[in-house]
C-alpha atoms as a PDB file:
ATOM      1  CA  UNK A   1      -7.458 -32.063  28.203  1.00  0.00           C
ATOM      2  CA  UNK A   2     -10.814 -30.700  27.414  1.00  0.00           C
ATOM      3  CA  UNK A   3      -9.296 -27.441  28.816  1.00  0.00           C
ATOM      4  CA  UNK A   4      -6.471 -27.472  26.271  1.00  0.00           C
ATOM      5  CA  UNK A   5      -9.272 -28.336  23.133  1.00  0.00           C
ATOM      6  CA  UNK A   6     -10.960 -25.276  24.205  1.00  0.00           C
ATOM      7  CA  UNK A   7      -7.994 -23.211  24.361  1.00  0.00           C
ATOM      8  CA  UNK A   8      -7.258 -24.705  20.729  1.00  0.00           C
ATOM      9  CA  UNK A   9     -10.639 -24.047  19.197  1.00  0.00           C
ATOM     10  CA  UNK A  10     -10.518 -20.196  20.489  1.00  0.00           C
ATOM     11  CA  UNK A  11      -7.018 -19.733  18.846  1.00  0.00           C
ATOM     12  CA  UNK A  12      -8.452 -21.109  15.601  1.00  0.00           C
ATOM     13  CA  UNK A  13     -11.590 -19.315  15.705  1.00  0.00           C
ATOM     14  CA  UNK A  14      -9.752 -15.880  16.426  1.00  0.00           C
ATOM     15  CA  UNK A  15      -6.576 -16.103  14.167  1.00  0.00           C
ATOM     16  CA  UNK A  16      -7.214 -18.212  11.329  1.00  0.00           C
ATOM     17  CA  UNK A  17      -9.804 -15.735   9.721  1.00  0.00           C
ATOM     18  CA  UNK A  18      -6.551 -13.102  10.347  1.00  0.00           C
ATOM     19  CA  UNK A  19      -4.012 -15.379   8.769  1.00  0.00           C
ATOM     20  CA  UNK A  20      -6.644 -16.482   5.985  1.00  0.00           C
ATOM     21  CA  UNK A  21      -6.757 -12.048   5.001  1.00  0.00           C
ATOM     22  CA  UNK A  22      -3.561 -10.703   6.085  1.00  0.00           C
ATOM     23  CA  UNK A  23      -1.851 -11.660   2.947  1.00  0.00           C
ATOM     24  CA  UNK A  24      -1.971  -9.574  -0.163  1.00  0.00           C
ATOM     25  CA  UNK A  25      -1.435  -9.828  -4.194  1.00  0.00           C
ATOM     26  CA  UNK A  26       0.574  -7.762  -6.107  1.00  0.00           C
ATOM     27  CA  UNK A  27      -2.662  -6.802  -8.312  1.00  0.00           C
ATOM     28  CA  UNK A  28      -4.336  -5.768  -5.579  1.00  0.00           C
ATOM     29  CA  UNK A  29      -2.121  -2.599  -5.572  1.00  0.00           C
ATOM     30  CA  UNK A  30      -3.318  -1.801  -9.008  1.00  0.00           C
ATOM     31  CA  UNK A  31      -5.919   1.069  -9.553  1.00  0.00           C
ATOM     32  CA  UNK A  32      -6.697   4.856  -8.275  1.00  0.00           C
ATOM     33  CA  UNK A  33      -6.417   5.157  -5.033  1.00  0.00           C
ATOM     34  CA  UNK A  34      -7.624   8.828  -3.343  1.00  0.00           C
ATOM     35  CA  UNK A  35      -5.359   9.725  -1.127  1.00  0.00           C
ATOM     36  CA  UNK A  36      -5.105  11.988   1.381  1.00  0.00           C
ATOM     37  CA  UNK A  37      -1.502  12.726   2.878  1.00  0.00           C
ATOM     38  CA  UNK A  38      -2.109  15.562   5.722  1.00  0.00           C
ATOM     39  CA  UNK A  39      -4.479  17.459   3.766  1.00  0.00           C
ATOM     40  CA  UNK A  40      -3.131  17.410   0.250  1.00  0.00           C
ATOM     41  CA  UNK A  41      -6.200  14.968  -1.516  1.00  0.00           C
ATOM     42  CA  UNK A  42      -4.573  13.672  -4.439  1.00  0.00           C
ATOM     43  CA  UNK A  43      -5.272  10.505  -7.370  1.00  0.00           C
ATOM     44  CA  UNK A  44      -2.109   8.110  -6.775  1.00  0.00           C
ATOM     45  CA  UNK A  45      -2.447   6.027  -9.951  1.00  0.00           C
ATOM     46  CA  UNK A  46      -0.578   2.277  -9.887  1.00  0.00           C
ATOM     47  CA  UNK A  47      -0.997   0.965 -13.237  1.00  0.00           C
ATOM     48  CA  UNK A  48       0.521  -2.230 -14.863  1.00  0.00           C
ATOM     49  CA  UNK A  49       2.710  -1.943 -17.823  1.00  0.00           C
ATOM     50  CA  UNK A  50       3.341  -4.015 -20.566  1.00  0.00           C
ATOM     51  CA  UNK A  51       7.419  -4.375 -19.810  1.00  0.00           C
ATOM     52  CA  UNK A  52       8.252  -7.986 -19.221  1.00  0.00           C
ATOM     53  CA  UNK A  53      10.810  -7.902 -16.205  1.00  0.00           C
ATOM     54  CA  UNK A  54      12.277 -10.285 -14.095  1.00  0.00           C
ATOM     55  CA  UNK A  55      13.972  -8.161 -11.117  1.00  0.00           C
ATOM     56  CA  UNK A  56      11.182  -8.105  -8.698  1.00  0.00           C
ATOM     57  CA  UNK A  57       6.984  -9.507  -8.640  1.00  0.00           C
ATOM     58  CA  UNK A  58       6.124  -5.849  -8.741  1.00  0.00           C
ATOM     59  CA  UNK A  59       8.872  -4.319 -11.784  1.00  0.00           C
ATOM     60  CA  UNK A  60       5.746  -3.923 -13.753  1.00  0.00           C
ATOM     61  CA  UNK A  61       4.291  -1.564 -11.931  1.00  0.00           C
ATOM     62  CA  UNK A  62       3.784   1.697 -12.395  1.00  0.00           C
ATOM     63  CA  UNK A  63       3.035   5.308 -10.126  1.00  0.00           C
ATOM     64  CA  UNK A  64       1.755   8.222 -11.073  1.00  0.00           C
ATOM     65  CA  UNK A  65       0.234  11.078  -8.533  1.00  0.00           C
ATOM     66  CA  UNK A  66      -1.958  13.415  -9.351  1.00  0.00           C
ATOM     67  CA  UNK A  67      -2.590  16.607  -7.407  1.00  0.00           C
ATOM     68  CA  UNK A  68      -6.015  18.563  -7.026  1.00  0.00           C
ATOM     69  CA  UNK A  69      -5.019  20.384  -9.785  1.00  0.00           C
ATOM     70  CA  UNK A  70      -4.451  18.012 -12.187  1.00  0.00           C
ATOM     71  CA  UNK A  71      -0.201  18.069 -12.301  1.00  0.00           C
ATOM     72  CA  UNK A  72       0.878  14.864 -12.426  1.00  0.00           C
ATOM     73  CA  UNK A  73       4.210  13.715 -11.144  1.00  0.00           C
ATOM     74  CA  UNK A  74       5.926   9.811 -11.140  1.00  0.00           C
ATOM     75  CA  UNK A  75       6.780   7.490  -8.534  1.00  0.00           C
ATOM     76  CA  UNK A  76       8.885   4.569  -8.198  1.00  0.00           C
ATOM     77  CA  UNK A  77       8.241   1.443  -6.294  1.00  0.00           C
ATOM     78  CA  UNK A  78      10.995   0.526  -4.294  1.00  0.00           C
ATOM     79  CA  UNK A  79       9.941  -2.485  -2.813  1.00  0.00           C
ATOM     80  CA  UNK A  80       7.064  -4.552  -1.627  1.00  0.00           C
ATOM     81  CA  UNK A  81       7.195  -6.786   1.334  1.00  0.00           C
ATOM     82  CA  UNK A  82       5.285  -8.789   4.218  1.00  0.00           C
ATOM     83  CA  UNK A  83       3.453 -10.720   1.909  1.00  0.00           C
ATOM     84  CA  UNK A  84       2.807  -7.833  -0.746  1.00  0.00           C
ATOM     85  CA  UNK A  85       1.245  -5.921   2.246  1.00  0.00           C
ATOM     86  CA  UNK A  86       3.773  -3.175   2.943  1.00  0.00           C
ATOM     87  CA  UNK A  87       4.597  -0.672  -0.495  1.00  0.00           C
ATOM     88  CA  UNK A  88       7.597   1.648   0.100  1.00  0.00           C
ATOM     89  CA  UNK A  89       7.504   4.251  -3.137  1.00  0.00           C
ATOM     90  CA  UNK A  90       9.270   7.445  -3.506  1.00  0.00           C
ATOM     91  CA  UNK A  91       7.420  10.267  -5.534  1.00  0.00           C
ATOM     92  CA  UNK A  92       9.953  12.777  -7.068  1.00  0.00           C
ATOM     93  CA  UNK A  93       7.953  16.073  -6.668  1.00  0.00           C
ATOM     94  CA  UNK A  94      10.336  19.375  -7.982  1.00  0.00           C
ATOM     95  CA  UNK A  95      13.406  19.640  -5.536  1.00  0.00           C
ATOM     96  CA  UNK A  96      12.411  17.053  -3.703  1.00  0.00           C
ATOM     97  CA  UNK A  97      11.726  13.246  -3.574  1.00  0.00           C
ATOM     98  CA  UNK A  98       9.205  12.025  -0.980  1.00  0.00           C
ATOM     99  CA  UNK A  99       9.204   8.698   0.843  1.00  0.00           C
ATOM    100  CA  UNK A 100       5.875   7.374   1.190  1.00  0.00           C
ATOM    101  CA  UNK A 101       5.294   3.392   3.699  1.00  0.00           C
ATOM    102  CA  UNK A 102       1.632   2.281   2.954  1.00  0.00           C
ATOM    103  CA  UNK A 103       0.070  -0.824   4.392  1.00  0.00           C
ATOM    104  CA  UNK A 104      -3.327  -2.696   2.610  1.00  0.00           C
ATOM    105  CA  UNK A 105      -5.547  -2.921   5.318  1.00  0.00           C
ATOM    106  CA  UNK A 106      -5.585  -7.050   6.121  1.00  0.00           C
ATOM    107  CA  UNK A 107      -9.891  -7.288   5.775  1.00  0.00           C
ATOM    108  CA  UNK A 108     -10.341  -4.646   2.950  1.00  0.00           C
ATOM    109  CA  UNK A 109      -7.810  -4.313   0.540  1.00  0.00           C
ATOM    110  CA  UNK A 110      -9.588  -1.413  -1.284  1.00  0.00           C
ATOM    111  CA  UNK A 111      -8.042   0.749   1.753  1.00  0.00           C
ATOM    112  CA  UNK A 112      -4.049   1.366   2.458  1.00  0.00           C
ATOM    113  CA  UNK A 113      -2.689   3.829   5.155  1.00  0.00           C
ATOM    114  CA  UNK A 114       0.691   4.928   6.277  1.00  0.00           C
ATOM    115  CA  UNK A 115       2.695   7.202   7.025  1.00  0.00           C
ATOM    116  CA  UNK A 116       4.866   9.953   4.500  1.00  0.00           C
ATOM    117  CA  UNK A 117       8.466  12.112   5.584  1.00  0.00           C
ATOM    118  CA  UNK A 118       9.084  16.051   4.170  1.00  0.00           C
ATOM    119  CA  UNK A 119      11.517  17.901   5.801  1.00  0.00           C
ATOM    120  CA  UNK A 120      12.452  16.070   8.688  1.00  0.00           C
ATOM    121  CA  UNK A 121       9.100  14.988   9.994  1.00  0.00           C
ATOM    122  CA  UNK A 122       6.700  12.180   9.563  1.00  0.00           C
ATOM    123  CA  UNK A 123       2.553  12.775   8.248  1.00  0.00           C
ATOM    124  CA  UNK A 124      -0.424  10.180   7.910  1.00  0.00           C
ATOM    125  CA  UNK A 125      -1.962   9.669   5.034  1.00  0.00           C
ATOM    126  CA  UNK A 126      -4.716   7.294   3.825  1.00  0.00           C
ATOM    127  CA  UNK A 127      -6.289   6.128   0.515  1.00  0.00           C
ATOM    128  CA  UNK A 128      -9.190   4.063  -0.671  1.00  0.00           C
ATOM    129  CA  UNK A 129     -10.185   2.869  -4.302  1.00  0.00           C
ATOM    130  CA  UNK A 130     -13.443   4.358  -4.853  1.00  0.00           C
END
C-alpha cells in the first residue's frame, strides 16, 4: 500500500504540471511570430479580425507572411486541433500553395515548431514571438 501511494504521488508530481500546460487558447496564436522555415526568416502575422463567424473557434483569424523583403503573401487556417495546440495553414505563395503543421510548445507558448512540404519533401521550421 505505501508502495502504491508512492507510485501515485510520482505520477502526480511528474504529469500534472504537463497536463496543467499542454493545453492551448486560440489567442495565444495571435501576434508576429519570426519564423524560420529552412533558412527563409520571415514575419508570419496571425491577427484577429472583426468578422463575427460561427464555423470554427479560430474563423476569425487571420495570416499574413512576410518575407525578408517585405512581400507579403496570405494564409488560410485550415484547422486547429489537440486542444488549440496543433495549427495546419496553407500559405498561397505564386504557383504554389504551401502546407505548413506547427505545434505551441506545451511550457512556452511564445514558441511553435513544425514541420513545412515544397515539392515533394518535408523542412523544419520554427518561430517565436519576440
Amino acid at each position: 500500500m505505501k508502495k502504491l501511494i508512492m507510485l501515485f504521488s510520482c505520477f502526480c508530481l511528474l504529469a500534472l504540471p504537463t497536463l496543467a500546460f499542454a493545453d492551448a487558447y486560440v489567442n495565444e496564436w495571435i501576434g508576429e511570430w519570426d519564423m524560420n522555415h529552412d533558412g527563409w526568416k520571415v514575419t508570419l502575422i496571425i491577427t484577429e479580425s472583426k468578422v463575427d463567424c460561427a464555423s470554427s473557434p479560430w474563423c476569425a483569424l487571420v495570416l499574413k507572411y512576410k518575407d525578408a523583403k517585405g512581400k507579403s503573401v496570405t494564409g488560410k487556417i485550415d484547422k486547429i486541433d489537440q486542444k488549440f495546440q496543433h495549427m495546419t495553414f496553407y500559405l498561397d505563395f505564386p504557383n504554389n500553395t504551401q502546407k505548413f503543421d506547427v505545434y505551441l510548445f506545451s511550457w512556452d507558448k511564445k514558441k511553435m515548431a513544425g514541420i513545412t512540404y515544397w515539392g515533394g519533401k518535408t523542412f523544419g521550421l520554427f518561430a517565436i514571438k519576440p
